[in-house]
C-alpha atoms as a PDB file:
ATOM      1  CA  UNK A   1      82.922  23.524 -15.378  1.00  0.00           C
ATOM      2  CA  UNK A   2      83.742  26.039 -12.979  1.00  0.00           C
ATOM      3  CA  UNK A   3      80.770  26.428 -10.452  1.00  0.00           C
ATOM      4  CA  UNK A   4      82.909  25.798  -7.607  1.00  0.00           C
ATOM      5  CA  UNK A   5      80.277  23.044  -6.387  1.00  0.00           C
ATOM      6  CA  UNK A   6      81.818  20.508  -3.052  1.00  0.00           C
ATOM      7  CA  UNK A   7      80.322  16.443  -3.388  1.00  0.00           C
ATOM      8  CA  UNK A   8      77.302  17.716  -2.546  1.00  0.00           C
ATOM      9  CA  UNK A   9      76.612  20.051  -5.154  1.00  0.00           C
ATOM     10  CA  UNK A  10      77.774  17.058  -7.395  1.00  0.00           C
ATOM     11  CA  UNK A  11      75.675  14.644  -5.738  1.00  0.00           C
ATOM     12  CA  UNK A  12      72.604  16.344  -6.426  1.00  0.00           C
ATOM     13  CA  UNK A  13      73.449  17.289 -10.044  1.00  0.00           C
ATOM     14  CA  UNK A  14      73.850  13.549 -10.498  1.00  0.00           C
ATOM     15  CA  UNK A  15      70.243  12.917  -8.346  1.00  0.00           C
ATOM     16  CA  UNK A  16      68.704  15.085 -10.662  1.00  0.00           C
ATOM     17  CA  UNK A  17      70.159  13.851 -14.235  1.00  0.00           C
ATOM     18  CA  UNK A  18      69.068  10.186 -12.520  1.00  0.00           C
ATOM     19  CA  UNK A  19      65.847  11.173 -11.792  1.00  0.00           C
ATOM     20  CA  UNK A  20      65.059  12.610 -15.292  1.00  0.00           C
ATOM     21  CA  UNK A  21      66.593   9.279 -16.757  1.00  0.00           C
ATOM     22  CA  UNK A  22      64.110   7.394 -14.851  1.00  0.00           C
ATOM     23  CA  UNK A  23      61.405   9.333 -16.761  1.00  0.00           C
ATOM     24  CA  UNK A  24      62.538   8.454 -20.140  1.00  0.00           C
ATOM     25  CA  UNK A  25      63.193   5.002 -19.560  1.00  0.00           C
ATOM     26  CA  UNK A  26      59.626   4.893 -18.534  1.00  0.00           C
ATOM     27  CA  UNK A  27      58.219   6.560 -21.262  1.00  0.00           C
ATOM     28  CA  UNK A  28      58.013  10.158 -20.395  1.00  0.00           C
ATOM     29  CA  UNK A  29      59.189  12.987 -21.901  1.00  0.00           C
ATOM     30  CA  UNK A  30      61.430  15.790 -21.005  1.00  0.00           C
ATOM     31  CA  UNK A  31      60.183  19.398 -20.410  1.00  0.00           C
ATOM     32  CA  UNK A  32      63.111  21.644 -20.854  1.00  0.00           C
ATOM     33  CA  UNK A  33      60.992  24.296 -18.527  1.00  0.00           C
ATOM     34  CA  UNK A  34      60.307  21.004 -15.322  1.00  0.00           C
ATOM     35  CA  UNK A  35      64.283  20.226 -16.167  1.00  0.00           C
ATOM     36  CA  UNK A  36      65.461  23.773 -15.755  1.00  0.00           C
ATOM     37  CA  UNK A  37      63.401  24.329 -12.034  1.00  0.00           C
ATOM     38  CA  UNK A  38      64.892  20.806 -10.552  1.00  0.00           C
ATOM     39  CA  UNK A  39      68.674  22.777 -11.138  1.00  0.00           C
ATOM     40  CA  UNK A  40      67.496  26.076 -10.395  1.00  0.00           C
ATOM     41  CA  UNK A  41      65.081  25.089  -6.838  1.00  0.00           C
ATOM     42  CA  UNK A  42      67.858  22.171  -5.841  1.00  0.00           C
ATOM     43  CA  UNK A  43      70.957  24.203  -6.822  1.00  0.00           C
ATOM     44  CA  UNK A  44      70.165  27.566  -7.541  1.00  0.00           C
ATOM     45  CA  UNK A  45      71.536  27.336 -11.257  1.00  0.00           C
ATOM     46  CA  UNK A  46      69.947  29.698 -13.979  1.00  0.00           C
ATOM     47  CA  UNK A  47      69.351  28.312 -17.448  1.00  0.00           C
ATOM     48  CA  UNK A  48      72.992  30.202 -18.317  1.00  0.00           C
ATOM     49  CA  UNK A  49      74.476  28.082 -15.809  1.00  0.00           C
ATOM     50  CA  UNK A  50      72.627  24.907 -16.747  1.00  0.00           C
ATOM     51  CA  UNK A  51      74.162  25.088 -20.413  1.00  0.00           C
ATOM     52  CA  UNK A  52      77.706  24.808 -19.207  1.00  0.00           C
ATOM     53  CA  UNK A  53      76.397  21.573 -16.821  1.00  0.00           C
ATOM     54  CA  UNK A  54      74.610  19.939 -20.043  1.00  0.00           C
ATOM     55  CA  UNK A  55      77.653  20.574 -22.013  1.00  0.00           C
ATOM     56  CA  UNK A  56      80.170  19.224 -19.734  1.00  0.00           C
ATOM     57  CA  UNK A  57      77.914  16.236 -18.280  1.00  0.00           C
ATOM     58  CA  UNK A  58      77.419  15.474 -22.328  1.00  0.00           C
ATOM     59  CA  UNK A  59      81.078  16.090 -23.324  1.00  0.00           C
ATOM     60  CA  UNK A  60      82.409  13.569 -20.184  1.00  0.00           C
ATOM     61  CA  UNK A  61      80.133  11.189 -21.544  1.00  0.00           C
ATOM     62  CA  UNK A  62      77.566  11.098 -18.678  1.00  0.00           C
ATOM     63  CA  UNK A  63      73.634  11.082 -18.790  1.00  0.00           C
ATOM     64  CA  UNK A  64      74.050  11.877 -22.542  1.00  0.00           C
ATOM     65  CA  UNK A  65      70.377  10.259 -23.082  1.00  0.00           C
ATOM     66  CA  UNK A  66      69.528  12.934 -20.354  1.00  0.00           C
ATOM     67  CA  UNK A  67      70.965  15.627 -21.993  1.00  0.00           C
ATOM     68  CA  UNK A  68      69.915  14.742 -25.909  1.00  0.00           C
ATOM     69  CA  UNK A  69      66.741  14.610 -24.833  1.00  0.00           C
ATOM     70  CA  UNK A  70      66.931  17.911 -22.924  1.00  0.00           C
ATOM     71  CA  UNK A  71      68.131  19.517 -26.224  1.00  0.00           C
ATOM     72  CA  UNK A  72      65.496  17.093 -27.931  1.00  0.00           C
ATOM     73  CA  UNK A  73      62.627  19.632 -25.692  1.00  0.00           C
ATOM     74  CA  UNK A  74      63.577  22.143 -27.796  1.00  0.00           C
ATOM     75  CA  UNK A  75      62.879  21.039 -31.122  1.00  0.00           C
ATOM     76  CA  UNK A  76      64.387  22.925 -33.882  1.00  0.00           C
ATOM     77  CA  UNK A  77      65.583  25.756 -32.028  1.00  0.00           C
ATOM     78  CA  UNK A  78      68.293  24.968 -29.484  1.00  0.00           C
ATOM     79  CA  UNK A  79      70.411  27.171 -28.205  1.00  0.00           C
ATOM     80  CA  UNK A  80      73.403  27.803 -30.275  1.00  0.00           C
ATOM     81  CA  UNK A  81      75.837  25.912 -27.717  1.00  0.00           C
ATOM     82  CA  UNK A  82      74.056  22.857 -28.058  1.00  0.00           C
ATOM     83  CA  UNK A  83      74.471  22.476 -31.764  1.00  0.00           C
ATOM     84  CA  UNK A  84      76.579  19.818 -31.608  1.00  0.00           C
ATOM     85  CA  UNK A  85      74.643  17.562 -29.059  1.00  0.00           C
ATOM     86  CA  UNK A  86      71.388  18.190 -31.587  1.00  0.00           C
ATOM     87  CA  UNK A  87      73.284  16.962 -34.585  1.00  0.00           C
ATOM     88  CA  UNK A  88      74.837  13.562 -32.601  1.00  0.00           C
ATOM     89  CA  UNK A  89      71.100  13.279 -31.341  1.00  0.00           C
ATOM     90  CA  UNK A  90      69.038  13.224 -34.757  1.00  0.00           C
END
């Protein structure tokens, strides 16, 4: 992942995958569009950037609930890149 982010860049990428795991442990659902402001109002990141953060988060092994669920939002139509997370996930 190359967004040149320092700790604190990482930090709040982590804040926000934690917060959204929160939600579906409770019971709560994911909206891909409430998901996509948290990155782009917390760390300016467009949904073109987010794809490359759900796909390395996912391929490290980290918040992979977070981000099956994410791809989950979309139902059948995913973007192409996240293909492989929507097969692993159904």
């Amino acid at each position: 992942m190359s967004m040149d982010w320092g700790n604190e860049d990482l930090n709040k990428a982590h804040d926000i995958f934690e917060r959204w795991d929160n939600k579906l442990e409770s019971g709560e659902t994911i909206s891909s569009a409430q998901f996509e402001n948290d990155f782009s109002s917390e760390l300016g990141v467009s949904y073109q950037g987010l794809k490359s953060i759900i796909l390395a988060f996912y391929k490290n092994g980290q918040w992979t609930n977070v981000c099956e669920a994410y791809v989950d939002s979309f139902g059948n139509t995913p973007a192409m890149e996240y293909h492989s997370i929507m097969r692993r996930a159904r």
